[in-house]
Protein backbone atom coordinates (compact mmCIF):
# COMPACT_ATOMS: atom_id res chain seq x y z
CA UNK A 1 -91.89 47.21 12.77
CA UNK A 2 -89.05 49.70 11.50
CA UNK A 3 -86.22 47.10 12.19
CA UNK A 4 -88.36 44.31 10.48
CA UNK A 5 -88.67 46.57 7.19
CA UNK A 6 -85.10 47.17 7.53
CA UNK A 7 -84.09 43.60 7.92
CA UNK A 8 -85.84 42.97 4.57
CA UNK A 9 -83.73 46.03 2.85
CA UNK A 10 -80.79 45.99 4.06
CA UNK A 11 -78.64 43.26 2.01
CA UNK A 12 -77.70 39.90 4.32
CA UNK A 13 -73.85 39.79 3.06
CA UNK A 14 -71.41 40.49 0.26
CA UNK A 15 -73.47 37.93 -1.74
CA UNK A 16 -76.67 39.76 -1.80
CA UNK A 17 -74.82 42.85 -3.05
CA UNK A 18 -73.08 41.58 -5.82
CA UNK A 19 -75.68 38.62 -6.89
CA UNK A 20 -75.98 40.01 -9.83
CA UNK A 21 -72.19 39.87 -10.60
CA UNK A 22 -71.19 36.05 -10.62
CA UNK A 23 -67.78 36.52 -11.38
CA UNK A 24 -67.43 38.04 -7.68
CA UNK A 25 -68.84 34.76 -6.00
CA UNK A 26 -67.07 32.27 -8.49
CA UNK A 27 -63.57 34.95 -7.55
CA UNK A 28 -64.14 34.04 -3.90
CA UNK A 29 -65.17 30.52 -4.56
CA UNK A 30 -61.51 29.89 -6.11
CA UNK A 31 -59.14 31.61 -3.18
CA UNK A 32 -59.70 28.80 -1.30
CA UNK A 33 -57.75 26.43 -3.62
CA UNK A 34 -55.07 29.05 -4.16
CA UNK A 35 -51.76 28.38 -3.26
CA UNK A 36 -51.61 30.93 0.06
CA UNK A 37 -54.57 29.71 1.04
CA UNK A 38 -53.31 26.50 1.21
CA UNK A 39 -50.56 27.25 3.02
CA UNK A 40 -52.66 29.33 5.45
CA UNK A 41 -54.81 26.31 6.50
CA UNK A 42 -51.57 24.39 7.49
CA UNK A 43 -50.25 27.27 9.87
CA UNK A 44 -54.41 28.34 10.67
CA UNK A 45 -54.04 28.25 14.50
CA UNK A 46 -50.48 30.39 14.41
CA UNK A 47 -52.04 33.19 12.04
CA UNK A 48 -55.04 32.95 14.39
CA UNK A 49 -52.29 33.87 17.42
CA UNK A 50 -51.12 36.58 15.53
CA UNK A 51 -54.81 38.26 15.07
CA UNK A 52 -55.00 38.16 18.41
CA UNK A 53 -51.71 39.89 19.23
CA UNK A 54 -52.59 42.73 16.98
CA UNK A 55 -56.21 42.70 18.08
CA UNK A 56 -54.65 43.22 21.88
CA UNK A 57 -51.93 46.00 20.98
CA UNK A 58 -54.71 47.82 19.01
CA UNK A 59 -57.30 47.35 21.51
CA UNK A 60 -55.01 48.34 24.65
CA UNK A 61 -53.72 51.57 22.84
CA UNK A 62 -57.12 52.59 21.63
CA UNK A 63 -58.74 51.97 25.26
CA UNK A 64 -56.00 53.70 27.17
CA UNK A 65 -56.40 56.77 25.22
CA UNK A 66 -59.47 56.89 24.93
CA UNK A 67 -60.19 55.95 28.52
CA UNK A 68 -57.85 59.11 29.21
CA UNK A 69 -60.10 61.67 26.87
CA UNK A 70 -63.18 60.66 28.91
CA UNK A 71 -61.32 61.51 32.08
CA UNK A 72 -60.60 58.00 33.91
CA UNK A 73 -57.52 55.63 33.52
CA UNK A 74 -53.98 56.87 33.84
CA UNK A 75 -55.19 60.22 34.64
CA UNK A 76 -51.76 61.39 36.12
CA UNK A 77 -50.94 61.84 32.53
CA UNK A 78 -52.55 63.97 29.96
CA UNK A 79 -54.20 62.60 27.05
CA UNK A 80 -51.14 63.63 24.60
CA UNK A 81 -48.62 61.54 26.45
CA UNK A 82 -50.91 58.60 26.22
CA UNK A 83 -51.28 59.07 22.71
CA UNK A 84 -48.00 59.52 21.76
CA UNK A 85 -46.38 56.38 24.35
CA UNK A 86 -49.27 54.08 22.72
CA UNK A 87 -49.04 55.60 18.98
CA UNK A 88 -46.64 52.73 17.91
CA UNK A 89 -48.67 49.63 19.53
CA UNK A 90 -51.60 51.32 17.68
CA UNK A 91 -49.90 50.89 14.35
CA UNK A 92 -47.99 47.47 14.85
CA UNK A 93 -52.14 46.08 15.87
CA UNK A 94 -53.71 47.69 12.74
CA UNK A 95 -51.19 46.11 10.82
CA UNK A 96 -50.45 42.84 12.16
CA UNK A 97 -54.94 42.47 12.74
CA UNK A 98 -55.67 43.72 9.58
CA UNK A 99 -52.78 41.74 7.87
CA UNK A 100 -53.42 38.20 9.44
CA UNK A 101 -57.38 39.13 8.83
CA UNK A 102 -56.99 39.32 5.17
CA UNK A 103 -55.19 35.80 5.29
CA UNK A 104 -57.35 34.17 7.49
CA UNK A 105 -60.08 35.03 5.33
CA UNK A 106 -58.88 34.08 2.12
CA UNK A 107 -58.63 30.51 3.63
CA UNK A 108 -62.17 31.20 5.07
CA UNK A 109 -63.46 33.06 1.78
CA UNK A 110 -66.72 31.80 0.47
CA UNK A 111 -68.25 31.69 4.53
CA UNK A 112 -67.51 35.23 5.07
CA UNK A 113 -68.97 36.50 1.67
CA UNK A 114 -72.13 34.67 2.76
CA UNK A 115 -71.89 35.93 6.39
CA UNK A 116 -74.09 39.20 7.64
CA UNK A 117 -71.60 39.50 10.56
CA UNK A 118 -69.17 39.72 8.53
CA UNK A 119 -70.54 42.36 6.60
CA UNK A 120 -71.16 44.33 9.71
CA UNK A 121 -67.77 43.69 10.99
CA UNK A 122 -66.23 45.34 7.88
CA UNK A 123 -68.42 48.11 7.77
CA UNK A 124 -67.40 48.91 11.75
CA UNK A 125 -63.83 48.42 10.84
CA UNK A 126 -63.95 51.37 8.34
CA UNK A 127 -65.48 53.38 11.24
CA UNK A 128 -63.18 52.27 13.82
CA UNK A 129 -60.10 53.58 11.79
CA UNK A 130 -61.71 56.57 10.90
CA UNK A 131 -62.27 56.99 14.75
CA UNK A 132 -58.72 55.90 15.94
CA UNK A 133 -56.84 57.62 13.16
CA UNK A 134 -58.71 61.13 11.90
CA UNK A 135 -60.59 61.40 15.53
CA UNK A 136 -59.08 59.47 18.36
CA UNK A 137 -55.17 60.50 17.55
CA UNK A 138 -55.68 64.41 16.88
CA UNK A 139 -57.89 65.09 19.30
CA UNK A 140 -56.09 63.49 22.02
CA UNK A 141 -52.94 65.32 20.57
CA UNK A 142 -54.82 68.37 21.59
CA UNK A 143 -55.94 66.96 24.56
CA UNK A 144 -59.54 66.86 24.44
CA UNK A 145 -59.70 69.83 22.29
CA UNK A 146 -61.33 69.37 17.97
CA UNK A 147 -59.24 70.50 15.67
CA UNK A 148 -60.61 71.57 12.22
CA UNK A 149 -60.67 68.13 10.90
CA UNK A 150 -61.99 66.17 13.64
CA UNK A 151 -65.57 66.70 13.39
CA UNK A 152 -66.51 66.14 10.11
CA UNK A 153 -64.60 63.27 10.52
CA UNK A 154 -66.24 62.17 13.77
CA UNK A 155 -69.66 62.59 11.80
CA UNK A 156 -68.47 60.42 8.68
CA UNK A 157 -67.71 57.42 11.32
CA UNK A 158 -70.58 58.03 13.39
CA UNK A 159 -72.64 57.47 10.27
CA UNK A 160 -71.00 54.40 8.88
CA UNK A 161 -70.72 53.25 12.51
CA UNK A 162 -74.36 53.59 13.13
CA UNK A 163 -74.61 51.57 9.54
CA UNK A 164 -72.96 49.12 11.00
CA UNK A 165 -75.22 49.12 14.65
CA UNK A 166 -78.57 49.12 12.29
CA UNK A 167 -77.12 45.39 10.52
CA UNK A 168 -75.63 43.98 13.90
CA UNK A 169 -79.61 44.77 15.01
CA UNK A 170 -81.84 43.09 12.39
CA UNK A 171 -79.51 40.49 11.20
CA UNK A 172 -80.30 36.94 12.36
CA UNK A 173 -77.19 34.97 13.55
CA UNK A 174 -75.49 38.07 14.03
CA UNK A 175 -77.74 40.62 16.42
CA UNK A 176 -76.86 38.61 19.93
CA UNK A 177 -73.80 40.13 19.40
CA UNK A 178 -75.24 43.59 20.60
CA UNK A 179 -75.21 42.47 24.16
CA UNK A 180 -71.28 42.91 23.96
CA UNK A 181 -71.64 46.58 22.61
CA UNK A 182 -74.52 47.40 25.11
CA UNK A 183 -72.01 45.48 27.98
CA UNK A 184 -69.01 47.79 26.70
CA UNK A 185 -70.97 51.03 26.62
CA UNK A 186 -72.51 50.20 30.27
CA UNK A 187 -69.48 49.29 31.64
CA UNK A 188 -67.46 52.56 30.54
CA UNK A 189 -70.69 54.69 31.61
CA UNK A 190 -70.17 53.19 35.01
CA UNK A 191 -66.36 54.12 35.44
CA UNK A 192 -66.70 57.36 33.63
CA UNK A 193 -70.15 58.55 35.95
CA UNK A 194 -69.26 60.07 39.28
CA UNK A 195 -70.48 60.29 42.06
CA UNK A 196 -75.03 59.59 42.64
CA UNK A 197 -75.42 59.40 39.05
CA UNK A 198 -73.15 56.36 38.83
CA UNK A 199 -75.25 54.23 41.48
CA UNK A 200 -78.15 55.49 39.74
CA UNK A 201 -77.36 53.81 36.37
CA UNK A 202 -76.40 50.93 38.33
CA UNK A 203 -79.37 50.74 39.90
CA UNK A 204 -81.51 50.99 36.33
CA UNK A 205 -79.69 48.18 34.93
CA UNK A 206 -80.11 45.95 37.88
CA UNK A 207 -83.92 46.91 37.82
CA UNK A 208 -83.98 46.68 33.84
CA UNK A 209 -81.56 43.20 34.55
CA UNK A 210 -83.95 41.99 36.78
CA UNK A 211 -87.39 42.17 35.20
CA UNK A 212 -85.58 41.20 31.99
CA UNK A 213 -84.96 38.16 33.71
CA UNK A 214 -88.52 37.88 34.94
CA UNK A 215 -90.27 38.11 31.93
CA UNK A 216 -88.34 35.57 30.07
CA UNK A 217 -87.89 32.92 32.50
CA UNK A 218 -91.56 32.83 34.07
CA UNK A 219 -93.76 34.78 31.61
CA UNK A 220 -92.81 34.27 28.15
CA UNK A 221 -90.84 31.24 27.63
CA UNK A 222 -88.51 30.27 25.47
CA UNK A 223 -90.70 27.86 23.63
CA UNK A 224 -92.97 30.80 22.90
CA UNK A 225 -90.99 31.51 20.12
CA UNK A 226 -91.52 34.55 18.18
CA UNK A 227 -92.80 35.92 21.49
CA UNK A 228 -89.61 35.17 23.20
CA UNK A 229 -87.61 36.37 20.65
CA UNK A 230 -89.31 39.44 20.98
CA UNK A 231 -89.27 40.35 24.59
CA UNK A 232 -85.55 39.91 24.27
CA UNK A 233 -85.37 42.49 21.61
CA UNK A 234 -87.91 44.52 23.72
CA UNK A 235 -85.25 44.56 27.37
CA UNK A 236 -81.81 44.50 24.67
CA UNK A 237 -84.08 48.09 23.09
CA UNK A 238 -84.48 49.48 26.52
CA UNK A 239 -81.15 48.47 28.29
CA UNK A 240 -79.54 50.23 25.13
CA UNK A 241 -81.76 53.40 25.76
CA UNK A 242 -80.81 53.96 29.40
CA UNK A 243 -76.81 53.29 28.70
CA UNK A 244 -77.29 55.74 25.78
CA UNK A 245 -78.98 58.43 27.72
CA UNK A 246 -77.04 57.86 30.87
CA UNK A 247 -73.51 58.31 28.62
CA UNK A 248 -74.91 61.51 26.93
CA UNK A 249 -75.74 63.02 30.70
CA UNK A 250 -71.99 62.15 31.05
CA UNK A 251 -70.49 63.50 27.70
CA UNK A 252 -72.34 66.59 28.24
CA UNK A 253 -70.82 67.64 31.08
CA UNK A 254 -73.18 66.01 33.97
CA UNK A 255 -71.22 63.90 36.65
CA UNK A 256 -67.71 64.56 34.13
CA UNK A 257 -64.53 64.78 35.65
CA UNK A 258 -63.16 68.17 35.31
CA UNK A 259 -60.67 68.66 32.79
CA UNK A 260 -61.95 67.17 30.33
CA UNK A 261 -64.19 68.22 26.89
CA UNK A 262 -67.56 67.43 25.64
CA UNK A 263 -66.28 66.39 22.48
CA UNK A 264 -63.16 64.36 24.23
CA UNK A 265 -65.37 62.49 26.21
CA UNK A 266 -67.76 61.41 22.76
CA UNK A 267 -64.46 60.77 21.34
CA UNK A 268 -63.34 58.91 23.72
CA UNK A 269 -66.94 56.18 24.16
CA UNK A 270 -67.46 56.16 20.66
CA UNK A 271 -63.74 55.14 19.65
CA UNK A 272 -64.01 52.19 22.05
CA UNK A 273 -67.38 51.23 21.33
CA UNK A 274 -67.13 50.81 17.66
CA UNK A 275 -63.96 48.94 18.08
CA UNK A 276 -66.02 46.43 20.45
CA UNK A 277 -68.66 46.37 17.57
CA UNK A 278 -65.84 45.21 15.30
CA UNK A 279 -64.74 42.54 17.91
CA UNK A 280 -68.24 41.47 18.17
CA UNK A 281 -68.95 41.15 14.73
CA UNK A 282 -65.78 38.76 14.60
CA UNK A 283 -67.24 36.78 17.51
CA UNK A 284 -70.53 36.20 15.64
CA UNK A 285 -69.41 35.22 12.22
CA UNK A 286 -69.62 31.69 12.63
CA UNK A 287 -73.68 31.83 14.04
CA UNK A 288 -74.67 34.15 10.88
């Protein structure tokens, strides 16, 4: 019932929020017909190459590191030498993702202003550099430890990040797309849990996975509709709850690996996570 109130707030795309401005929409209506996008369209697939070059360099340094502040991955190195070897491919990605991003869309202009997962996507980027660059990089510089900056910071891109979750959620078109966050976030919460806890969450999921499965194959169909619809929210709700509550037991200390820091190892899941969130909004654009 919250969600469905929400979904009725919260503005669909860029359109909604400036509808009352049309010299926005007619703006975006005429990049297409400018002269770089033009030129963009004729060299679409090569630009598309490069986004995903920067999208791997970015994505590699920010998983390695982050990885490292939870306690798993290259753990024969500490998470300040990961940091600084990966610093550069960090940079070259933001730039070269970001850069061909802003091109692509111009030739793409007037879909994305109408697009809720693209709205979502944007907000999550702002997190996700928030996280990488005023998070991520100075607490991993201190291995594991928050410096004076980092949590305020942390709690500025939680927030918008969490923005971001609440759209990817209600939005039509766009909130399948949480099933690659809630993969992401179970995935890592396997690796990172050690020991009886870790077959534990395993076993939840498969239950969870399992009865999921059940329900909307043999109870509810999928020409129930509405109904259907539903019940998948309903298991995607509850296979979200146990990831989250399992990853908490784990960033508080419970099955950790030793070495590490409470706040390293939120660092470290939420830096990932809101960078698959940005990924995933990407992947969705063309269904919203």
């Amino acid at each position: 019932m919250v969600l469905a109130q929400l979904d009725k707030i919260l503005p669909d795309s860029f359109e909604t929020i400036f509808h009352s401005m049309p010299i926005v929409h007619q703006w975006v209506s005429n990049l297409k017909t400018t002269g770089v996008a033009v030129f963009i369209q004729k060299i679409f697939a090569e630009m598309e190459v490069v986004h995903i070059m920067g999208l791997f360099m970015l994505s590699a340094s920010v998983i390695l590191t982050s990885l490292r502040l939870i306690g798993v991955g290259m753990t024969n190195q500490s998470p300040s030498v990961i940091e600084k070897n990966t610093r550069i491919f960090l940079h070259i990605g933001i730039v070269l993702a970001i850069g061909s991003g802003i091109l692509i869309g111009i030739s793409n202009a007037e879909k994305l202003y109408n697009s809720s997962a693209f709205l979502m996507k944007m907000i999550a980027m702002v997190a996700g550099i928030i996280f990488a660059y005023a998070v991520m990089i100075p607490v991993a510089k201190a291995d594991g430890q928050a410096g004076t900056s980092a949590r305020p910071a942390f709690m500025i891109a939680l927030a918008i990040w969490v923005i971001s979750l609440v759209f990817f959620s209600v939005k039509n078109g766009a909130n399948t797309g949480m099933f690659h966050v809630l993969s992401a976030g179970g995935m890592i919460a396997f690796i990172a849990l050690q020991g009886k806890l870790r077959w534990v969450f395993l076993a939840g999921v498969t239950a969870i996975f399992v009865v999921w499965n059940i329900v909307t194959h043999m109870i509810i169909l999928e020409s129930a509709g509405l109904a259907y619809m539903n019940a998948n929210k309903l298991f995607m709700y509850i296979t979200g709850a146990w990831v989250l509550a399992l990853s908490l037991v784990n960033i508080y200390g419970k099955s950790a690996v030793a070495g590490t820091t409470n706040f390293g190892r939120m660092v470290g899941y939420a830096t990932i996570l809101v960078w698959v969130t940005v990924g995933a909004g990407g992947r969705w654009i063309g269904l919203s």
